[in-house]
PDB file of N, CA and C in Angstrom:
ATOM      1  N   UNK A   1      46.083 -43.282  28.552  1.00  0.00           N
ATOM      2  CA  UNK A   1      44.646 -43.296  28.777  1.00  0.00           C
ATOM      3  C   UNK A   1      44.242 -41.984  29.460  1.00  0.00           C
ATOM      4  N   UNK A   2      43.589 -41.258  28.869  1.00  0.00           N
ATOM      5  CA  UNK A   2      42.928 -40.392  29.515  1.00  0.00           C
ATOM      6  C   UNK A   2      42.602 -40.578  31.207  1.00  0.00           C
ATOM      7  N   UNK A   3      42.260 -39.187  31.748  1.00  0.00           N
ATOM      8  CA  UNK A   3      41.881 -39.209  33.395  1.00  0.00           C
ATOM      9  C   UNK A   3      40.838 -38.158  33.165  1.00  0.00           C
ATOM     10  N   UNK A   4      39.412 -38.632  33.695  1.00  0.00           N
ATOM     11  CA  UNK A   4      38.147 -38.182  33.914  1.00  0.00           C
ATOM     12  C   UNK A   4      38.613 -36.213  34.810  1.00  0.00           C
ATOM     13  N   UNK A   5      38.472 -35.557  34.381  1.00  0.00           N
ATOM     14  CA  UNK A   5      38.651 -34.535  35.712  1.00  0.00           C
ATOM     15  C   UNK A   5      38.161 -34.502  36.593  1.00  0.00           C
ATOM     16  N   UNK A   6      36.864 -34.967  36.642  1.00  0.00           N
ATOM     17  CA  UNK A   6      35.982 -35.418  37.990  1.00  0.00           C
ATOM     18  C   UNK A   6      36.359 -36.186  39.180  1.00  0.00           C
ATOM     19  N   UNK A   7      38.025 -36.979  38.386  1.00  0.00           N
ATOM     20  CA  UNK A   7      38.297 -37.582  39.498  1.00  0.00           C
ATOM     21  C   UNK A   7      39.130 -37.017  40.048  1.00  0.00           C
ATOM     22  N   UNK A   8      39.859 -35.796  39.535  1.00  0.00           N
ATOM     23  CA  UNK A   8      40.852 -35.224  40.164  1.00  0.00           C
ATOM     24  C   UNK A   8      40.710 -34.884  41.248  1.00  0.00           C
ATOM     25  N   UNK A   9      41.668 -34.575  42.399  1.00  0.00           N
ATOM     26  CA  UNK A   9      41.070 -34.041  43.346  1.00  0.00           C
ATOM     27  C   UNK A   9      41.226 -32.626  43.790  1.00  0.00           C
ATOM     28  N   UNK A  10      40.439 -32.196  44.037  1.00  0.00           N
ATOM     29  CA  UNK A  10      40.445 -30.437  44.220  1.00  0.00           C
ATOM     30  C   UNK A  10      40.433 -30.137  45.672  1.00  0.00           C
ATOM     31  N   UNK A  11      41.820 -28.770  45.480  1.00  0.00           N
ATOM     32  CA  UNK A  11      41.951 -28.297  46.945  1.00  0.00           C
ATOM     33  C   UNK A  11      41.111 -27.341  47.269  1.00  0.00           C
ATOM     34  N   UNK A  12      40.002 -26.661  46.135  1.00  0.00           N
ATOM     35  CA  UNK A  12      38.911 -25.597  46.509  1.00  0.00           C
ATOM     36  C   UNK A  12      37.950 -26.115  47.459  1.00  0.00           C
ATOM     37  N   UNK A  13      37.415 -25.485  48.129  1.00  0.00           N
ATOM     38  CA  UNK A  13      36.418 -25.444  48.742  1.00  0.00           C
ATOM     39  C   UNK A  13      35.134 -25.501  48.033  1.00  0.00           C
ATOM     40  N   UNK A  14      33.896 -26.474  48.688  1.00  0.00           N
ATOM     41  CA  UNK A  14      33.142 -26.980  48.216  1.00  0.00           C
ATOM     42  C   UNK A  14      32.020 -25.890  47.768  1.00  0.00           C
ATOM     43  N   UNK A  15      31.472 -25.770  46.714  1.00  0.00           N
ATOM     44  CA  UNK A  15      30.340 -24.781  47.045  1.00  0.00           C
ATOM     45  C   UNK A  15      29.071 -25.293  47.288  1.00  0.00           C
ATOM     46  N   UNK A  16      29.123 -26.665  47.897  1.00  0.00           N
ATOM     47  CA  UNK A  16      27.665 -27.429  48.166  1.00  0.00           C
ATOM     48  C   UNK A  16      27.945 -27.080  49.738  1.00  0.00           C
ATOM     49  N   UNK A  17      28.419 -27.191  50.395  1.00  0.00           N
ATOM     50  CA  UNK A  17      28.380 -26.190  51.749  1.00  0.00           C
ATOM     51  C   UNK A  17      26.954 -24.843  52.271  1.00  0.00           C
ATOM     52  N   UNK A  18      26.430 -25.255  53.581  1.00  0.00           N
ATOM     53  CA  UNK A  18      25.728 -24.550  53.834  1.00  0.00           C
ATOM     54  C   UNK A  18      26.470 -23.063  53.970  1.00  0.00           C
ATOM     55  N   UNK A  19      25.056 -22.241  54.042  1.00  0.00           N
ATOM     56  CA  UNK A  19      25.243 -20.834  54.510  1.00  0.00           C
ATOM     57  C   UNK A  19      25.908 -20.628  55.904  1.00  0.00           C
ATOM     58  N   UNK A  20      26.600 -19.745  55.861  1.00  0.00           N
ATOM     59  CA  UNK A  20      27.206 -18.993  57.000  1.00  0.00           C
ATOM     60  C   UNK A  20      26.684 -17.811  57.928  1.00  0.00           C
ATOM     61  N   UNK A  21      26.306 -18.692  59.223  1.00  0.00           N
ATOM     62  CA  UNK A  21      25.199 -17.651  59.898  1.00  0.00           C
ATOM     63  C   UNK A  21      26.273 -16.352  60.409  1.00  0.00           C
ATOM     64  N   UNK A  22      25.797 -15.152  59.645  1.00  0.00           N
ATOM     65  CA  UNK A  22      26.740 -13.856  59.752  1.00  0.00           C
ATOM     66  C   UNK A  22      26.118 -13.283  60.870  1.00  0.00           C
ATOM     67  N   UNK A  23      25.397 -13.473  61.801  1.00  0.00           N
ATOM     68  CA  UNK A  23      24.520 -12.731  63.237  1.00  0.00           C
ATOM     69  C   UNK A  23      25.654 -13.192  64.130  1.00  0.00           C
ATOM     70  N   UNK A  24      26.102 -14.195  63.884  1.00  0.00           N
ATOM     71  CA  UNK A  24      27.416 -14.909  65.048  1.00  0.00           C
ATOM     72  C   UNK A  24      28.774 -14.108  64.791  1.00  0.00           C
ATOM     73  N   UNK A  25      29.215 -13.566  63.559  1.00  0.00           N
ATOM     74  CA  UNK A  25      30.245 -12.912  63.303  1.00  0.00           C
ATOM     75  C   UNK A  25      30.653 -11.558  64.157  1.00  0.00           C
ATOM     76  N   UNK A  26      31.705 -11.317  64.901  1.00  0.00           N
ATOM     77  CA  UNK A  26      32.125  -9.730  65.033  1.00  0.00           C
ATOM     78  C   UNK A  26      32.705  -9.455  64.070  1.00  0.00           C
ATOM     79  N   UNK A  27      33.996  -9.869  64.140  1.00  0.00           N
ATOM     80  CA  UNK A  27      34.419  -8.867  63.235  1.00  0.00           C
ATOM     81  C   UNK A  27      34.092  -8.538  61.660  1.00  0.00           C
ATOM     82  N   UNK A  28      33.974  -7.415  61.887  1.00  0.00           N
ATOM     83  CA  UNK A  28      33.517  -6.851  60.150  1.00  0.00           C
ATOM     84  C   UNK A  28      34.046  -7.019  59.275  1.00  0.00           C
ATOM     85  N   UNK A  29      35.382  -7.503  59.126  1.00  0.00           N
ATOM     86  CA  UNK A  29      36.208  -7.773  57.716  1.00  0.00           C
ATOM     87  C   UNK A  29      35.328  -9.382  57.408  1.00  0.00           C
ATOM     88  N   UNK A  30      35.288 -10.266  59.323  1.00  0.00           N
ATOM     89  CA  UNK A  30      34.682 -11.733  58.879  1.00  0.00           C
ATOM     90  C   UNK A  30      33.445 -11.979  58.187  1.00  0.00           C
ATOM     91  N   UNK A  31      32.954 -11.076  58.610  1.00  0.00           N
ATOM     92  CA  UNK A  31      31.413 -10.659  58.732  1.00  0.00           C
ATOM     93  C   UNK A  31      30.978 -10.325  56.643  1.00  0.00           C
ATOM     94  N   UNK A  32      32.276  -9.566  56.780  1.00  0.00           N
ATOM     95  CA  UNK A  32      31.447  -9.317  55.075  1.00  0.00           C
ATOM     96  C   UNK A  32      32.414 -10.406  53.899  1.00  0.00           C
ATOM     97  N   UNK A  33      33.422 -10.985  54.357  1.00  0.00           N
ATOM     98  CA  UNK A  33      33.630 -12.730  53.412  1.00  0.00           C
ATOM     99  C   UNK A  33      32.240 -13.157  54.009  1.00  0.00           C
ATOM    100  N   UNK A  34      31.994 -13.720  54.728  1.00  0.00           N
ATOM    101  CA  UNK A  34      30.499 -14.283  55.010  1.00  0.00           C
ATOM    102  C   UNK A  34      29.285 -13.629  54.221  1.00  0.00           C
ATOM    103  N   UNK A  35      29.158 -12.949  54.275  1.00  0.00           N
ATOM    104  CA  UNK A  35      28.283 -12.297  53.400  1.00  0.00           C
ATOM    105  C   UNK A  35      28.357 -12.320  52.490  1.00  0.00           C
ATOM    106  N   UNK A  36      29.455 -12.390  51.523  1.00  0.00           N
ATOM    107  CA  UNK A  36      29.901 -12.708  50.132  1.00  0.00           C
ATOM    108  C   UNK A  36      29.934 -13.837  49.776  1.00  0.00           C
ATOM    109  N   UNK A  37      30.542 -14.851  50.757  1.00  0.00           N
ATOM    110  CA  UNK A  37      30.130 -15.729  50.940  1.00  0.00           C
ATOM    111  C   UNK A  37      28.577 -17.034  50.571  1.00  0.00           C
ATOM    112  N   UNK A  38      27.835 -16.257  51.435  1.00  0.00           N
ATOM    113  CA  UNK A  38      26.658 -16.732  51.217  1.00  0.00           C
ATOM    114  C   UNK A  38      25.805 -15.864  49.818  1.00  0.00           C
ATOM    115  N   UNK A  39      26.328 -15.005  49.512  1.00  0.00           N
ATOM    116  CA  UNK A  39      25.483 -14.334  47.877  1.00  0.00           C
ATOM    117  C   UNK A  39      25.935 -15.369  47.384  1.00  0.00           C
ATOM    118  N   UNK A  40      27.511 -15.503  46.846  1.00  0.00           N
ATOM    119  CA  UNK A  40      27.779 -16.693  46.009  1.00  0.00           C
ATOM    120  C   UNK A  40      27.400 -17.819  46.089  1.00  0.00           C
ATOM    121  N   UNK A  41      26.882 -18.605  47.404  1.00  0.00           N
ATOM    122  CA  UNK A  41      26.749 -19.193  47.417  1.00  0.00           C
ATOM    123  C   UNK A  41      24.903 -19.429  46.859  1.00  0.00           C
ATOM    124  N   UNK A  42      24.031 -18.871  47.395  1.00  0.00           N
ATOM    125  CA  UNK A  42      22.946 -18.245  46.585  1.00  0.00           C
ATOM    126  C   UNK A  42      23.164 -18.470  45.323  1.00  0.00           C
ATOM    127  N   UNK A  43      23.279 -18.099  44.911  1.00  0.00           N
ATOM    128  CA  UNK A  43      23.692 -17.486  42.819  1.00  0.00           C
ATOM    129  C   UNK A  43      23.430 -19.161  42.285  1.00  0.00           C
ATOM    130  N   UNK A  44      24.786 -19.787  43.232  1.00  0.00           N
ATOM    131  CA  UNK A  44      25.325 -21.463  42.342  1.00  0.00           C
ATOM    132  C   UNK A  44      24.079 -22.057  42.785  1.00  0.00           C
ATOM    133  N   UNK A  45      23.284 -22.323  44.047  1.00  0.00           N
ATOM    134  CA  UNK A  45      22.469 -22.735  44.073  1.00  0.00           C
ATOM    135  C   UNK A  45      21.478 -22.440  42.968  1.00  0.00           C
ATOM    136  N   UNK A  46      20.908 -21.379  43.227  1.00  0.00           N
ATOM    137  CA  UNK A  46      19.504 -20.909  42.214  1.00  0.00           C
ATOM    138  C   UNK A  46      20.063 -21.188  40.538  1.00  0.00           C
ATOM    139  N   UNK A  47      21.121 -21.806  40.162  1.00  0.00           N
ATOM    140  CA  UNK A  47      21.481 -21.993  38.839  1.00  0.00           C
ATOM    141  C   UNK A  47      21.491 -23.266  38.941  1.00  0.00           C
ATOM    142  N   UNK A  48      21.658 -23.906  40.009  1.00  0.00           N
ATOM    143  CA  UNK A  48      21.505 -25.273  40.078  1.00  0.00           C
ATOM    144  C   UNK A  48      20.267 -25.670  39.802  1.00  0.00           C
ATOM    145  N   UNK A  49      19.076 -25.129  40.721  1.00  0.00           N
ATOM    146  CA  UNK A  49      17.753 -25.406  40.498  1.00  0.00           C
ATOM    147  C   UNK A  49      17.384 -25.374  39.336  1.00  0.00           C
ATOM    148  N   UNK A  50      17.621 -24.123  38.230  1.00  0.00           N
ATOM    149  CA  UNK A  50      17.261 -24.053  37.202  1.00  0.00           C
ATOM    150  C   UNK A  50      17.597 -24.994  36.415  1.00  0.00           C
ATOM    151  N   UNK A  51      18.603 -25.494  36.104  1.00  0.00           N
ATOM    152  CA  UNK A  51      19.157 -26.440  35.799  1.00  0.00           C
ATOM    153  C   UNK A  51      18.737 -27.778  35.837  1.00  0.00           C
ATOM    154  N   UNK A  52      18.372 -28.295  37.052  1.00  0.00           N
ATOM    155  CA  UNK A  52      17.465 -29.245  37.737  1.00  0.00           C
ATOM    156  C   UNK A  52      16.154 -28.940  37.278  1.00  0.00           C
ATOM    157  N   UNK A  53      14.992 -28.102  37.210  1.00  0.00           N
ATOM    158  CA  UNK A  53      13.973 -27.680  36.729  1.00  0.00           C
ATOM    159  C   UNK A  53      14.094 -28.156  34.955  1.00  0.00           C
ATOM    160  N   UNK A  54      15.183 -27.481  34.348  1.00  0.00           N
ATOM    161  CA  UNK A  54      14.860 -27.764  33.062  1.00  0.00           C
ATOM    162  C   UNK A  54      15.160 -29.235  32.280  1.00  0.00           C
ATOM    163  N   UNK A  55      16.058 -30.046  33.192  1.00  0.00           N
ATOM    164  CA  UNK A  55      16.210 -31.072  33.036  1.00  0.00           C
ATOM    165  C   UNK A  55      14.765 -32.131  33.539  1.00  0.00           C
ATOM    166  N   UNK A  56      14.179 -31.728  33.784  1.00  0.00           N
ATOM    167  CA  UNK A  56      12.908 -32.189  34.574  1.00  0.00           C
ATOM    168  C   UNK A  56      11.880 -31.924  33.478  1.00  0.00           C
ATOM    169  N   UNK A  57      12.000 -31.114  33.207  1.00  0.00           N
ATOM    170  CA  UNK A  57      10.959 -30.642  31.768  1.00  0.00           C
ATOM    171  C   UNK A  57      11.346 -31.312  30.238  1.00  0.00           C
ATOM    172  N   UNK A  58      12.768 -31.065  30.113  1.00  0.00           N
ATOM    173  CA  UNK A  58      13.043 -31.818  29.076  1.00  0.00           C
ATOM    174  C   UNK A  58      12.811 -33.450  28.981  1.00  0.00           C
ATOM    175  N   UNK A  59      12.825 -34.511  30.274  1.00  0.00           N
ATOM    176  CA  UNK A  59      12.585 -35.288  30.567  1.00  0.00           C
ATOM    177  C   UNK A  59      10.985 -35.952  30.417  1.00  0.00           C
ATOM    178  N   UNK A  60      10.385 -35.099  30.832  1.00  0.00           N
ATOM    179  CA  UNK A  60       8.812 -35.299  30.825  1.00  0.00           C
ATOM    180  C   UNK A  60       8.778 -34.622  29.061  1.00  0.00           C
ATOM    181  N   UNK A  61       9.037 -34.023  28.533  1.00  0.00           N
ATOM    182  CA  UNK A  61       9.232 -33.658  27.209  1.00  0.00           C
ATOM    183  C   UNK A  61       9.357 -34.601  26.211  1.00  0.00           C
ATOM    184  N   UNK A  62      10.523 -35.270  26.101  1.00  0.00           N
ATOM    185  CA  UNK A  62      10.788 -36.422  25.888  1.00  0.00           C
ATOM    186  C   UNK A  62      10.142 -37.429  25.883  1.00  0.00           C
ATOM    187  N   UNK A  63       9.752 -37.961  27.223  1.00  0.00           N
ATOM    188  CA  UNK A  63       8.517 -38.744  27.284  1.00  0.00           C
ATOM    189  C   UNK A  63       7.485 -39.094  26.349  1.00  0.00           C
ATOM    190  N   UNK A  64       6.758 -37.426  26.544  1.00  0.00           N
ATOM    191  CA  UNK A  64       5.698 -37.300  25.658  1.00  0.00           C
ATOM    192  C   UNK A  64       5.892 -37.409  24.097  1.00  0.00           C
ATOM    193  N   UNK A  65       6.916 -36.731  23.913  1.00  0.00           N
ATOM    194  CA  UNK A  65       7.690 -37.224  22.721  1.00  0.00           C
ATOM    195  C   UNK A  65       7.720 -38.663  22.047  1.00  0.00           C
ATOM    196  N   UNK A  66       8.343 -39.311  22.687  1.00  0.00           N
ATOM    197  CA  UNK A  66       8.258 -41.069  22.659  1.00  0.00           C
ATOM    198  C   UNK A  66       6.772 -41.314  22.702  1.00  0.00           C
ATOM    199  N   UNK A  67       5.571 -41.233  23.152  1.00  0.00           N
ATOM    200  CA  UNK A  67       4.259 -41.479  23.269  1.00  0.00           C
ATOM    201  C   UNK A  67       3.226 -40.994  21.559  1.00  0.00           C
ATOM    202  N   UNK A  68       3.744 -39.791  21.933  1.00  0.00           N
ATOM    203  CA  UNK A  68       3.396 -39.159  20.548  1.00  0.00           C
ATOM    204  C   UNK A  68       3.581 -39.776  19.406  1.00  0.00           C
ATOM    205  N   UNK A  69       4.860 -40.049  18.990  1.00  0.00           N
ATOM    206  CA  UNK A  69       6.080 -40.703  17.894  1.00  0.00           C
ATOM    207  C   UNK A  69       4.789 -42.145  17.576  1.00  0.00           C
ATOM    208  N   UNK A  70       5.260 -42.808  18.875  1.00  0.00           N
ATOM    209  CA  UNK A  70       4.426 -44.552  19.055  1.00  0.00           C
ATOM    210  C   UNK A  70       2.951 -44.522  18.549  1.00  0.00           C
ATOM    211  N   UNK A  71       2.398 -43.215  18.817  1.00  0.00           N
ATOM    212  CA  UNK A  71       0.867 -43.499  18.470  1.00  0.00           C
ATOM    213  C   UNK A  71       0.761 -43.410  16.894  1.00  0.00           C
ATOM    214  N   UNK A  72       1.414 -43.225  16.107  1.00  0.00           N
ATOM    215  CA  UNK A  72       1.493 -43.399  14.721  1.00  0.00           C
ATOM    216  C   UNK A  72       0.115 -41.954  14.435  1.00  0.00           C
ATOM    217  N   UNK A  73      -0.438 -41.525  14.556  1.00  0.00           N
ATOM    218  CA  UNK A  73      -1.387 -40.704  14.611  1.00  0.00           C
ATOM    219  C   UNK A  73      -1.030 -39.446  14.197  1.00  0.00           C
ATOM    220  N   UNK A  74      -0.065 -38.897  14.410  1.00  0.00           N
ATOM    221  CA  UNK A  74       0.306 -37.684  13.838  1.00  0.00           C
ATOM    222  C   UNK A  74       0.664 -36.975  12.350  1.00  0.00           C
ATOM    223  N   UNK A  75       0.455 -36.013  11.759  1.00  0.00           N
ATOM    224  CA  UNK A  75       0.690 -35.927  10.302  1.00  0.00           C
ATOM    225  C   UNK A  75       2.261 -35.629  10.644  1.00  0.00           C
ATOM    226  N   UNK A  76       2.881 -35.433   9.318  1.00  0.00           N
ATOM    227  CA  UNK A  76       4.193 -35.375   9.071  1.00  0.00           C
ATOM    228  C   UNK A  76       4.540 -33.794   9.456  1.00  0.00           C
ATOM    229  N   UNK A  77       3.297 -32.664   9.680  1.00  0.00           N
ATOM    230  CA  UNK A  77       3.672 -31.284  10.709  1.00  0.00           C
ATOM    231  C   UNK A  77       3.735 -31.643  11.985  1.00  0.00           C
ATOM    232  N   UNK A  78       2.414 -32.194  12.325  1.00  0.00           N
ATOM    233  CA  UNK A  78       2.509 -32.096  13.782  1.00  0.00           C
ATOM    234  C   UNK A  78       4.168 -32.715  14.173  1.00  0.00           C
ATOM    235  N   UNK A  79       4.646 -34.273  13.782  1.00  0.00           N
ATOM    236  CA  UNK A  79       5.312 -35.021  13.943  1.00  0.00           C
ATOM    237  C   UNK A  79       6.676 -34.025  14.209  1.00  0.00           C
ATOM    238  N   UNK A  80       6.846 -33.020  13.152  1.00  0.00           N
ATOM    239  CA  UNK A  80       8.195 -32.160  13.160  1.00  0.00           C
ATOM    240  C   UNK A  80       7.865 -31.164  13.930  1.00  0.00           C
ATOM    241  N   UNK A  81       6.598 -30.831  14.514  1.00  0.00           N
ATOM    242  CA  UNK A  81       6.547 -29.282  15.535  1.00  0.00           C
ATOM    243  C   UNK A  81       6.854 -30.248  16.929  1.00  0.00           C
ATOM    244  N   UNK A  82       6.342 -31.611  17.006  1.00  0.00           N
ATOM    245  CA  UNK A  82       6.601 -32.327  18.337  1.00  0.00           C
ATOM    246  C   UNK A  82       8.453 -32.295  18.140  1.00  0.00           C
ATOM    247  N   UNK A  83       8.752 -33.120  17.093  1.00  0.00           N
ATOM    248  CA  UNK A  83      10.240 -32.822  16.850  1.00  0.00           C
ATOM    249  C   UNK A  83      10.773 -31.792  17.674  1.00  0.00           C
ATOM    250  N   UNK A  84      10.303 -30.194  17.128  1.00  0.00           N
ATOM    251  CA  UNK A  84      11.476 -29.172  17.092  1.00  0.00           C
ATOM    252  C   UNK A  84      11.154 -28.943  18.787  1.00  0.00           C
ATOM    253  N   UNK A  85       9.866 -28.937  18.822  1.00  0.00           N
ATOM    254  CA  UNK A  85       9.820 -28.512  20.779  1.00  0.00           C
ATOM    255  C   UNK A  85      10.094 -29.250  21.267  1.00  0.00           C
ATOM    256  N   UNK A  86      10.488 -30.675  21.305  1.00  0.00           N
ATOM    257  CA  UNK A  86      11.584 -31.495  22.135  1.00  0.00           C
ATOM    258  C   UNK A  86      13.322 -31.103  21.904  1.00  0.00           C
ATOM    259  N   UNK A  87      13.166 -30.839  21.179  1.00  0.00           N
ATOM    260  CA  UNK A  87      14.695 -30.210  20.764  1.00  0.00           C
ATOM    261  C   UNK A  87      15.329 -28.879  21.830  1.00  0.00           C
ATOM    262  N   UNK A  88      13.979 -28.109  21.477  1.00  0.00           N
ATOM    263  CA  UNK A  88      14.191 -26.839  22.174  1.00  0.00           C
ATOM    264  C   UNK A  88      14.199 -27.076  23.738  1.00  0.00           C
ATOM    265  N   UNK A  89      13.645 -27.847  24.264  1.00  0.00           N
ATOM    266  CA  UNK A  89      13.766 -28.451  25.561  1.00  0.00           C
ATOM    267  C   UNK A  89      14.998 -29.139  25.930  1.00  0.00           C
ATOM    268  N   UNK A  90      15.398 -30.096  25.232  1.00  0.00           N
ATOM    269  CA  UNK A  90      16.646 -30.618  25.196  1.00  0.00           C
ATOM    270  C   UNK A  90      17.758 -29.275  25.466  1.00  0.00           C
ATOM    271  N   UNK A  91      17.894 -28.128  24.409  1.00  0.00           N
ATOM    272  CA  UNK A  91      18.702 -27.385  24.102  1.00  0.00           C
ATOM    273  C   UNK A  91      18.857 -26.688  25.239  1.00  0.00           C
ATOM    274  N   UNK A  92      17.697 -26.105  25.776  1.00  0.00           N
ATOM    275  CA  UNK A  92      17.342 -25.327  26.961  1.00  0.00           C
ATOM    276  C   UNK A  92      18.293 -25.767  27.850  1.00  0.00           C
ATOM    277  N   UNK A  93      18.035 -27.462  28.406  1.00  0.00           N
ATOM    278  CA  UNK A  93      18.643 -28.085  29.679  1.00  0.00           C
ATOM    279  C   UNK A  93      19.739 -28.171  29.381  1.00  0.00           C
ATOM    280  N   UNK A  94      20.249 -28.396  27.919  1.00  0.00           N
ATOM    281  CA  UNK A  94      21.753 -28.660  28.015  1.00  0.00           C
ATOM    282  C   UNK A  94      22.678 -27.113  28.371  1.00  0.00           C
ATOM    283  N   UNK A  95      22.299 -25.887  28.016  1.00  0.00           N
ATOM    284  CA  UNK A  95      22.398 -24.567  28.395  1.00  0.00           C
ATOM    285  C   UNK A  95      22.589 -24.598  30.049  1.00  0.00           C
ATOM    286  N   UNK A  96      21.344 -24.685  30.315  1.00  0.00           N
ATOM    287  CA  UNK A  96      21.149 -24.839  32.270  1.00  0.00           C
ATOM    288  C   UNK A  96      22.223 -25.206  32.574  1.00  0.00           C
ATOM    289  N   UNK A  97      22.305 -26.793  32.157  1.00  0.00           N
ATOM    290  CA  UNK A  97      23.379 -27.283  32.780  1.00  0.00           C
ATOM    291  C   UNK A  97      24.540 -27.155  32.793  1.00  0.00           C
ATOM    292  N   UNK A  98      24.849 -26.415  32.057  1.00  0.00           N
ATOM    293  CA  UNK A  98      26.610 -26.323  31.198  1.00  0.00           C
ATOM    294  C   UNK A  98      26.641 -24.771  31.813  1.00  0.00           C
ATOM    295  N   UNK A  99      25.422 -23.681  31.966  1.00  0.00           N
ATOM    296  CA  UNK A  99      25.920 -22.577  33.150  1.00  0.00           C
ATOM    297  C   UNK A  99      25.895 -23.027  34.588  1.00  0.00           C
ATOM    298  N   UNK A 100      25.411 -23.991  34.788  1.00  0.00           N
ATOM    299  CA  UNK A 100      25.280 -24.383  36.333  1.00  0.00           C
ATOM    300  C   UNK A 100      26.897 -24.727  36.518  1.00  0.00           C
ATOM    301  N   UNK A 101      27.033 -25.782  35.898  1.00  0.00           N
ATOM    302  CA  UNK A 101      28.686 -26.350  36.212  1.00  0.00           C
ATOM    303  C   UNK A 101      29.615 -25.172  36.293  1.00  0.00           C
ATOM    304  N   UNK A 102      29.376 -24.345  35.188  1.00  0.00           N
ATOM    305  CA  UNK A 102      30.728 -23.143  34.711  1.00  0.00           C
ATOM    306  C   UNK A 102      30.200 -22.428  36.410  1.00  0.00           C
ATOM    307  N   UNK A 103      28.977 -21.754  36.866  1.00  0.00           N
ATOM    308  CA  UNK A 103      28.640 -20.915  37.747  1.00  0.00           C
ATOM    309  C   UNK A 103      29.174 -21.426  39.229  1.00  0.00           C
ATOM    310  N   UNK A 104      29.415 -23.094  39.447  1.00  0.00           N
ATOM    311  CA  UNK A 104      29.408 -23.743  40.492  1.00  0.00           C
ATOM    312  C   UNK A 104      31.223 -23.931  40.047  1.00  0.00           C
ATOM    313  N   UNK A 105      31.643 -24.009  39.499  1.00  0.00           N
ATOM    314  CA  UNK A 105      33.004 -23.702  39.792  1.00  0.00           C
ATOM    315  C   UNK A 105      33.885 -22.543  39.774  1.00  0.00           C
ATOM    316  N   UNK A 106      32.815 -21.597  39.181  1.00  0.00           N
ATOM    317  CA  UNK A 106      33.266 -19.991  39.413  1.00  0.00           C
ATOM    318  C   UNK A 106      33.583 -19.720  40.967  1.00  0.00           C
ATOM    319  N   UNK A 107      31.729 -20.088  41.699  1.00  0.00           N
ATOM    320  CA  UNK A 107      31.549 -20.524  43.029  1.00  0.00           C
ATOM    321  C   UNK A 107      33.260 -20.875  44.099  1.00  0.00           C
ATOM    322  N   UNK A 108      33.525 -22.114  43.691  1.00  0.00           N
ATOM    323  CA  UNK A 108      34.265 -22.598  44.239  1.00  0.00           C
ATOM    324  C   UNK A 108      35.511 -21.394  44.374  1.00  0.00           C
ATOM    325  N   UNK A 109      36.085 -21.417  43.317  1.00  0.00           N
ATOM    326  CA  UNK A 109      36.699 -20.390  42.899  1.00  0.00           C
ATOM    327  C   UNK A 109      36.897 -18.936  43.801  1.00  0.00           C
ATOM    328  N   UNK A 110      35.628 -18.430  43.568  1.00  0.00           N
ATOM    329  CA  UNK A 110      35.564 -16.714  44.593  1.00  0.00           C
ATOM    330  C   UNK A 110      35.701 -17.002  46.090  1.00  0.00           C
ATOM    331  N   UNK A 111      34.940 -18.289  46.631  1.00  0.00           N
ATOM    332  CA  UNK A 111      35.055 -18.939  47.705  1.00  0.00           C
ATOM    333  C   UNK A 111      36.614 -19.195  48.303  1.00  0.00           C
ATOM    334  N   UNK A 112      37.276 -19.495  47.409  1.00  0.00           N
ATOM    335  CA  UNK A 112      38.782 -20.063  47.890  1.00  0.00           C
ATOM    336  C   UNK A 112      39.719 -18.745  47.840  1.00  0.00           C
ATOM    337  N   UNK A 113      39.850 -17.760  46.756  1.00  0.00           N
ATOM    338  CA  UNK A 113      40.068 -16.617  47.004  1.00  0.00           C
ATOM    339  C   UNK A 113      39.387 -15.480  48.079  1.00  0.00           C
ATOM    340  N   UNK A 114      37.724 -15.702  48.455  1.00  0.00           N
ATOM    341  CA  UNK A 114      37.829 -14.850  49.406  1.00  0.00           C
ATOM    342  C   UNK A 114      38.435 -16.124  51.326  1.00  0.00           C
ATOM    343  N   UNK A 115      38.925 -17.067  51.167  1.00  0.00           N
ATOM    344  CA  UNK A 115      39.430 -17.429  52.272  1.00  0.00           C
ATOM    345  C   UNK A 115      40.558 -17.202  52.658  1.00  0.00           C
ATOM    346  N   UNK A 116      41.249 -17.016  51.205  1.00  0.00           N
ATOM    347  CA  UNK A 116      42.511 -16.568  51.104  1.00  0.00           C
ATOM    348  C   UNK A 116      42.919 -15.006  51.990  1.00  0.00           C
ATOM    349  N   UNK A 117      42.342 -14.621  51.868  1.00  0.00           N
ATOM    350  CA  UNK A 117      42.437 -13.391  52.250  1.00  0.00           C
ATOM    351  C   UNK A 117      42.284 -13.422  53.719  1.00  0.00           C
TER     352      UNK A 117
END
């Protein structure tokens, strides 16, 4: 039987972890992992949002979609332009999301190599 990878458990470091206040740091080698630190950590976030944003749109997309479809009212263009721009919404979020994951375990990733050090 297959095993989910989600359940595996990982020795990386999380990249849902807050920022690292670098004003508290001396030393300068600590000081700039922290700083690198928190860019990366930046990056996975703001790909997260996007991600979250377009899944939010495709959702309300959809919606309207289903509303549209139900009202029987539409000609057989409109019906396929509602079609293709729910699609393209769909397509969009599934994109978002599939760079968010790859970007948030890159994340993890640069994170555990720069601790390494």
């Amino acid at each position: 039987m297959p095993f989910p990878v989600s359940m595996m458990p990982s020795t990386l470091p999380s990249s849902d972890s807050a920022p690292t206040l670098v004003e508290n740091i001396t030393d300068p080698a600590e000081r700039q992992k922290a700083i690198e630190r928190n860019r990366i950590l930046a990056r996975a976030q703001e790909l997260e949002d996007l991600a979250q944003k377009c899944k939010k749109e495709y959702n309300e997309a959809f919606a309207q979609y289903k509303v549209l479809k139900d009202l029987g009212t539409l000609t057989p263009e409109e019906h396929e332009l509602n079609h293709k721009l729910t699609k393209e919404k769909e397509t969009k979020a599934f994109i978002a999301l599939k760079m968010s994951r790859q970007v948030r375990w890159d994340a993890e990733l640069e994170i555990s190599r720069l601790d390494e050090k």
